[in-house]
N, C-alpha and C. Protein backbone atom coordinates (compact mmCIF):
# COMPACT_ATOMS: atom_id res chain seq x y z
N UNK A 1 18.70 24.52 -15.17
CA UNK A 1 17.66 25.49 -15.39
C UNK A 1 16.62 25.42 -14.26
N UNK A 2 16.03 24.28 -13.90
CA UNK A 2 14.96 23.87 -13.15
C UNK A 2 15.70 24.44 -11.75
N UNK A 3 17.02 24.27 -11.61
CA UNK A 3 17.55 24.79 -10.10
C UNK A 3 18.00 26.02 -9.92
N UNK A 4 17.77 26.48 -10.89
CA UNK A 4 18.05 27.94 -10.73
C UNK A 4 16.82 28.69 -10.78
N UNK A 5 15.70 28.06 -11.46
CA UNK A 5 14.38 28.82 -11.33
C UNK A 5 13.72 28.81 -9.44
N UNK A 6 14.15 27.51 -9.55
CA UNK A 6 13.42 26.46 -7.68
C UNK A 6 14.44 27.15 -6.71
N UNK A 7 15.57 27.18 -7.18
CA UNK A 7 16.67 27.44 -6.24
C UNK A 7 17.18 26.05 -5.38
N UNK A 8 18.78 26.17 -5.02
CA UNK A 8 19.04 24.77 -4.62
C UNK A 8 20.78 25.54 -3.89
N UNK A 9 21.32 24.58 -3.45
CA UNK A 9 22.81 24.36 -2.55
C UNK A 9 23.50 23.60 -3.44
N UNK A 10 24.75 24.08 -4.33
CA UNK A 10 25.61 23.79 -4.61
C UNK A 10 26.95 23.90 -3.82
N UNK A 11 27.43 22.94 -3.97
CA UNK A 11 28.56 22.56 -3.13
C UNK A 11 29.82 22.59 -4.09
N UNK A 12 31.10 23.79 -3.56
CA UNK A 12 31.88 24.25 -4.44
C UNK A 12 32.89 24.20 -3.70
N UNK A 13 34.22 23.55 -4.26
CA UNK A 13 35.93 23.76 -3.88
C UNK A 13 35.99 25.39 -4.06
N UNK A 14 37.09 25.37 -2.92
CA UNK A 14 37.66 26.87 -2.54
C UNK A 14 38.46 26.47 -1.82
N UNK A 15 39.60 27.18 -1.81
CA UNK A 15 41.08 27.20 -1.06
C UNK A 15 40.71 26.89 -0.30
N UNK A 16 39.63 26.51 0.68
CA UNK A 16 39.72 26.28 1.99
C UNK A 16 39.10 25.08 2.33
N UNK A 17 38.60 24.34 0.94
CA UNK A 17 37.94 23.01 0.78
C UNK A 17 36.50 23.24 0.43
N UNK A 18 35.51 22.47 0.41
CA UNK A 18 34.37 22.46 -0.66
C UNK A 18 33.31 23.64 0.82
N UNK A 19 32.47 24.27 0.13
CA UNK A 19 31.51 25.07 0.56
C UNK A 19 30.56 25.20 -0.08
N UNK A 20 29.33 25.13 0.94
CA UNK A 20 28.30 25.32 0.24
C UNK A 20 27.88 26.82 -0.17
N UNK A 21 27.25 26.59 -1.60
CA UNK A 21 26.84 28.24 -2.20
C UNK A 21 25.56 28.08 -2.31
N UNK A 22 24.81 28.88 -1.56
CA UNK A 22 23.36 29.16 -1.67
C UNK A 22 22.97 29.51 -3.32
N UNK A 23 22.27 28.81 -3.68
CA UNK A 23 21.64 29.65 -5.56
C UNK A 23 20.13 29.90 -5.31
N UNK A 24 19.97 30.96 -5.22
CA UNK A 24 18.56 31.64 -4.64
C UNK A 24 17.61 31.38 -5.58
N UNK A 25 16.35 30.93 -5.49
CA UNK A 25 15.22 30.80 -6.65
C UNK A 25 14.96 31.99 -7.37
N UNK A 26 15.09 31.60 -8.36
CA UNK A 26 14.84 33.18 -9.80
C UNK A 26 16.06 33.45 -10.25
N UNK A 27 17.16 32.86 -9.71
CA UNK A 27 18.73 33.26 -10.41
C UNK A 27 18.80 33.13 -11.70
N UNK A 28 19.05 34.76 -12.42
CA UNK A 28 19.64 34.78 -13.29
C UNK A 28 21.14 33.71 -14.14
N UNK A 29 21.15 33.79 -15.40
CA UNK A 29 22.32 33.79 -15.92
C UNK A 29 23.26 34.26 -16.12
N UNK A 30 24.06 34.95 -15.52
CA UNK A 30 25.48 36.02 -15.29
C UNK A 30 25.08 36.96 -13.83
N UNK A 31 24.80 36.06 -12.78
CA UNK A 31 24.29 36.76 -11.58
C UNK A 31 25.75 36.26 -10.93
N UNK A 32 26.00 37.07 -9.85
CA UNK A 32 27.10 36.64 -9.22
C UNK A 32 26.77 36.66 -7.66
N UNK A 33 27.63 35.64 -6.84
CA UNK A 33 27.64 35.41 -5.46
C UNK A 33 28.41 35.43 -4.66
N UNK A 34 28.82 36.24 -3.74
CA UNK A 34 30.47 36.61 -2.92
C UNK A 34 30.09 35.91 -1.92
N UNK A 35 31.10 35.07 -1.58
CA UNK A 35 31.56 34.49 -0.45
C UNK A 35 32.69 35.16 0.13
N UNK A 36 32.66 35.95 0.93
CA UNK A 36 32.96 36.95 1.93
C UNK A 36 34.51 36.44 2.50
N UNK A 37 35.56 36.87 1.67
CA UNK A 37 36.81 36.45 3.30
C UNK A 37 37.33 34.78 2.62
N UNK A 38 36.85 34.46 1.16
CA UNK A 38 37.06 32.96 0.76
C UNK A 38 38.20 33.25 -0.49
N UNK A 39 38.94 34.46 -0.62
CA UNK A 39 39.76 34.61 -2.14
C UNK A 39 40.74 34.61 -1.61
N UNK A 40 41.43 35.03 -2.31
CA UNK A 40 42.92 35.30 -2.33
C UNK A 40 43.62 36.02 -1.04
N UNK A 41 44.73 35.78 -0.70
CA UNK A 41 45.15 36.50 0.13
C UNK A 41 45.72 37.99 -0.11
N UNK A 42 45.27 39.61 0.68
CA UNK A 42 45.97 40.76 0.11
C UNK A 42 47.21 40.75 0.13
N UNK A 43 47.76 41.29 -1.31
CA UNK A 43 49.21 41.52 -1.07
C UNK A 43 49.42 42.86 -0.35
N UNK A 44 50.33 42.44 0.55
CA UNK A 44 50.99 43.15 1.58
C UNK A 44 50.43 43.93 2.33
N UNK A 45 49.45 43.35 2.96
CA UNK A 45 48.37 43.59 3.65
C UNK A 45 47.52 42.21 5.09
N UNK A 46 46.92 42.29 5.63
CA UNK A 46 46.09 41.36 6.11
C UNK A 46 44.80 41.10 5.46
N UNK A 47 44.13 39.67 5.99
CA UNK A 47 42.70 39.47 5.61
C UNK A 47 42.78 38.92 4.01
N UNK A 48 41.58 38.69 3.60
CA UNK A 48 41.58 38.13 2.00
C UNK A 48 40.95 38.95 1.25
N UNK A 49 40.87 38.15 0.36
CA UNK A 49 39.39 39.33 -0.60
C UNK A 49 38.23 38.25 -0.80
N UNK A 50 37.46 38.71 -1.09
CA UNK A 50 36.14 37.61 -1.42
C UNK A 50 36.14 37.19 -3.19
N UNK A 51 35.54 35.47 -2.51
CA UNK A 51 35.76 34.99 -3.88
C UNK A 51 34.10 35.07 -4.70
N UNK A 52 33.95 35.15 -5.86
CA UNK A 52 33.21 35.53 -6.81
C UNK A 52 32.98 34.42 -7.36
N UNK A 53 31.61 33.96 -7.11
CA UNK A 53 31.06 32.97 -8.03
C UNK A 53 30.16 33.33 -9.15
N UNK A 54 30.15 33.13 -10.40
CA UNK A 54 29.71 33.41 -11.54
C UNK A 54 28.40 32.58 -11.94
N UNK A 55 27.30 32.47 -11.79
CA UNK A 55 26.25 31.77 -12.34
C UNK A 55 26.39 31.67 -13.80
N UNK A 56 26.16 30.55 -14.15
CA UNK A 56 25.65 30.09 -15.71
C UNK A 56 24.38 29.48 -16.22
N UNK A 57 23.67 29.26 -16.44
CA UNK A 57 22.12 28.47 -16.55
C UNK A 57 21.97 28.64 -17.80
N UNK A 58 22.25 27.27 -17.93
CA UNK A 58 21.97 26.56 -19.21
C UNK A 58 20.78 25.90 -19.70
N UNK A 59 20.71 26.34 -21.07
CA UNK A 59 19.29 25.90 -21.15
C UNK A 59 19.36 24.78 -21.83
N UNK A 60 18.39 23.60 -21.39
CA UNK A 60 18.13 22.11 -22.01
C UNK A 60 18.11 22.21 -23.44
N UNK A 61 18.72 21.45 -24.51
CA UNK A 61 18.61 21.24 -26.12
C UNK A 61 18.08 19.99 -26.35
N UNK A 62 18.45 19.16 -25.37
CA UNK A 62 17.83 17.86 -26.24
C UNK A 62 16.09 17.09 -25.20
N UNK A 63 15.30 17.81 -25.16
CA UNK A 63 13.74 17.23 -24.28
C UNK A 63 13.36 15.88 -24.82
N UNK A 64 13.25 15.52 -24.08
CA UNK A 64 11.91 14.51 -24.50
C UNK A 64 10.95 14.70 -24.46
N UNK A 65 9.82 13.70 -25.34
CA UNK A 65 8.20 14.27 -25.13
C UNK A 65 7.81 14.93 -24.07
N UNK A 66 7.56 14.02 -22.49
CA UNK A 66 7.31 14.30 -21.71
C UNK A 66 8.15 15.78 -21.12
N UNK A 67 9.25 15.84 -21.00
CA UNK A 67 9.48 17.12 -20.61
C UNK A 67 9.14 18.19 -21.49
N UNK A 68 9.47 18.67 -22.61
CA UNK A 68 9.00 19.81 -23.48
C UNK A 68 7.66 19.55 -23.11
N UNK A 69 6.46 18.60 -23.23
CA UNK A 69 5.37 18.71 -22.59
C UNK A 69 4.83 19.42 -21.22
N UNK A 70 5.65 19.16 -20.20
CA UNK A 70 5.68 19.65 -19.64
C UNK A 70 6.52 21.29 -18.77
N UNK A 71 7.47 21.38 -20.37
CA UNK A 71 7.68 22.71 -20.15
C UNK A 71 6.78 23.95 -20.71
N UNK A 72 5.85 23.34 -21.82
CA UNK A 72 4.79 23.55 -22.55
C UNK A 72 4.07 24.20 -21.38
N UNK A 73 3.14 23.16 -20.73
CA UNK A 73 2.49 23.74 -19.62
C UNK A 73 3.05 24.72 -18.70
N UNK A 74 4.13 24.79 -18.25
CA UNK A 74 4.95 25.82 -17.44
C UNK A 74 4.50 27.60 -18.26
N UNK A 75 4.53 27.52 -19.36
CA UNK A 75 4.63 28.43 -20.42
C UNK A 75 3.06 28.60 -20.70
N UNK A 76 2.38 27.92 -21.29
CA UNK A 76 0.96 28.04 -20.87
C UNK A 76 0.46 28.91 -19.62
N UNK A 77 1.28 28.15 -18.17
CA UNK A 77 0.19 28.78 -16.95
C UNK A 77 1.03 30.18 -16.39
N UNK A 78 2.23 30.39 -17.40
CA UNK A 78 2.92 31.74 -17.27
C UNK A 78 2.44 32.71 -18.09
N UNK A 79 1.63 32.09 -19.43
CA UNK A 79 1.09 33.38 -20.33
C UNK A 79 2.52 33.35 -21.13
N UNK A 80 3.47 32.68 -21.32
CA UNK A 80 4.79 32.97 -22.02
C UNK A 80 4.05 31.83 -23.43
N UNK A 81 2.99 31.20 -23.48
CA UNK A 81 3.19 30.34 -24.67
C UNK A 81 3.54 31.20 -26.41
N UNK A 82 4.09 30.67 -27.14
CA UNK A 82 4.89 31.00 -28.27
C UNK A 82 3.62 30.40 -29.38
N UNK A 83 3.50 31.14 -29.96
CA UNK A 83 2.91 30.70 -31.30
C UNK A 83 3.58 30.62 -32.66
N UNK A 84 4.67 31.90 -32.35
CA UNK A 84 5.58 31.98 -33.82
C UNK A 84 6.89 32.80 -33.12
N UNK A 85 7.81 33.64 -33.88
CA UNK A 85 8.73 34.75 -33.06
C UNK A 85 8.67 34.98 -32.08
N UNK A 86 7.14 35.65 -32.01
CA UNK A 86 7.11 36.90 -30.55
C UNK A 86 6.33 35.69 -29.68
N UNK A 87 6.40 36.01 -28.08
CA UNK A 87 5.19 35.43 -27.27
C UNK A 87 3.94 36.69 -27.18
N UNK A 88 2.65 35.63 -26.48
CA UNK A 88 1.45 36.34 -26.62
C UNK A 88 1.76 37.19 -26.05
N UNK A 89 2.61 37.36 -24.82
CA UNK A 89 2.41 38.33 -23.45
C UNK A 89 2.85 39.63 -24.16
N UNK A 90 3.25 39.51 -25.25
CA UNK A 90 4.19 40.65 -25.67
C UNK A 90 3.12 41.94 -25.55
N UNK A 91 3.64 42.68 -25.05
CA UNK A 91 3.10 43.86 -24.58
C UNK A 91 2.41 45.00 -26.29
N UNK A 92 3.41 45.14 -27.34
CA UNK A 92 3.00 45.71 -28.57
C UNK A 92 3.71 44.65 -29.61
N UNK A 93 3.59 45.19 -30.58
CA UNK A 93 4.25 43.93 -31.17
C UNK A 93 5.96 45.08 -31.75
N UNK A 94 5.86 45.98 -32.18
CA UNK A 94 6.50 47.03 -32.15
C UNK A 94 7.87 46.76 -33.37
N UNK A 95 8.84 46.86 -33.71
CA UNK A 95 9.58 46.52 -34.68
C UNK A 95 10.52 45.65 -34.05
N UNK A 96 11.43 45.47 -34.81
CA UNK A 96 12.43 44.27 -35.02
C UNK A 96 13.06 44.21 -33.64
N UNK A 97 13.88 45.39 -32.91
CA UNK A 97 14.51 45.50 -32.16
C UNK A 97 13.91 45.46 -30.69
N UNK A 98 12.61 45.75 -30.79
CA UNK A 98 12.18 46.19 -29.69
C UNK A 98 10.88 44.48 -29.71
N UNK A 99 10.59 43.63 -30.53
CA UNK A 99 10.46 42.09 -29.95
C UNK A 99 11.83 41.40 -30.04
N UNK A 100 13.17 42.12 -30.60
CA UNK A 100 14.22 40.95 -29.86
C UNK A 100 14.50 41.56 -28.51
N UNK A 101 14.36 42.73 -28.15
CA UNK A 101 14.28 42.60 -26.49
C UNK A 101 13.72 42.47 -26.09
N UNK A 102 12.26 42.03 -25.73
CA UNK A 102 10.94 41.51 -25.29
C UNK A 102 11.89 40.05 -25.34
N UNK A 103 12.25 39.67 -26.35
CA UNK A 103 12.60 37.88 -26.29
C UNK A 103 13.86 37.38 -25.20
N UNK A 104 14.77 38.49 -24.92
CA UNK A 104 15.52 38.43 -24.48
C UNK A 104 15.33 38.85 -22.91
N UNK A 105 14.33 39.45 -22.82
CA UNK A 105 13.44 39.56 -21.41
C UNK A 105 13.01 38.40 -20.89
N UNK A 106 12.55 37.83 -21.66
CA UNK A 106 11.20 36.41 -21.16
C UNK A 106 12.53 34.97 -21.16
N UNK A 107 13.74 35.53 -21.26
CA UNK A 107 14.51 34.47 -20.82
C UNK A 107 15.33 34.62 -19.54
C-alpha cells in the first residue's frame, strides 16, 4: 500500500529474465503497465507483443498500535478521518448508493 501511494521499482521475471517495473506514486489498484517488445512472440509474423503488468494493492488487515496510529494521522492531515460509514470530506451525505461511491472513491 505504502509503495504504491510513495511509488517504488519492482523487479519482475519476464522471458527475457528479471526487469525492472517502474510503480509510479498514486498507483491505483487494477492500473496496468506495458513493457513494450517484452511478450510473446507474433504468430507468423516478426517482433513481439508487449507484456502487461497488472497492479494489485493490498490493503493491510492486521496494524499494530503504532501503525493504525499512524495511519490515523495520514487520514486526519488528508481530511479523510471516519467517524462512522461516511468520511467528513463527504461532499452531501446523499442516499445509500451515492455514500457507497463516495467510499469507494476515497480508496
Amino acid at each position: 500500500m505504502t509503495s504504491a501511494a510513495l511509488g517504488t521499482t519492482v523487479q519482475l521475471e519476464t522471458f527475457d529474465g528479471a526487469r525492472d517495473v517502474d510503480v509510479a506514486a498514486g498507483t491505483q489498484s487494477g492500473a496496468t503497465v506495458t513493457l513494450e517488445d517484452l511478450g510473446v512472440t507474433h504468430l507468423r509474423g516478426k517482433g513481439r507483443g508487449d507484456l502487461q503488468v497488472h497492479i494489485e494493492v493490498e490493503t493491510p488487515q492486521d496494524l499494530n498500535s503504532e501503525q493504525r496510529e499512524l495511519l490515523e494521522q495520514l487520514a486526519t492531515l488528508r481530511n479523510e478521518r471516519r467517524t462512522d460509514a461516511t468520511t467528513v470530506n463527504t461532499p452531501s451525505s446523499g442516499g445509500f448508493f451515492s455514500r457507497l461511491k463516495d467510499r469507494f472513491n476515497d480508496l
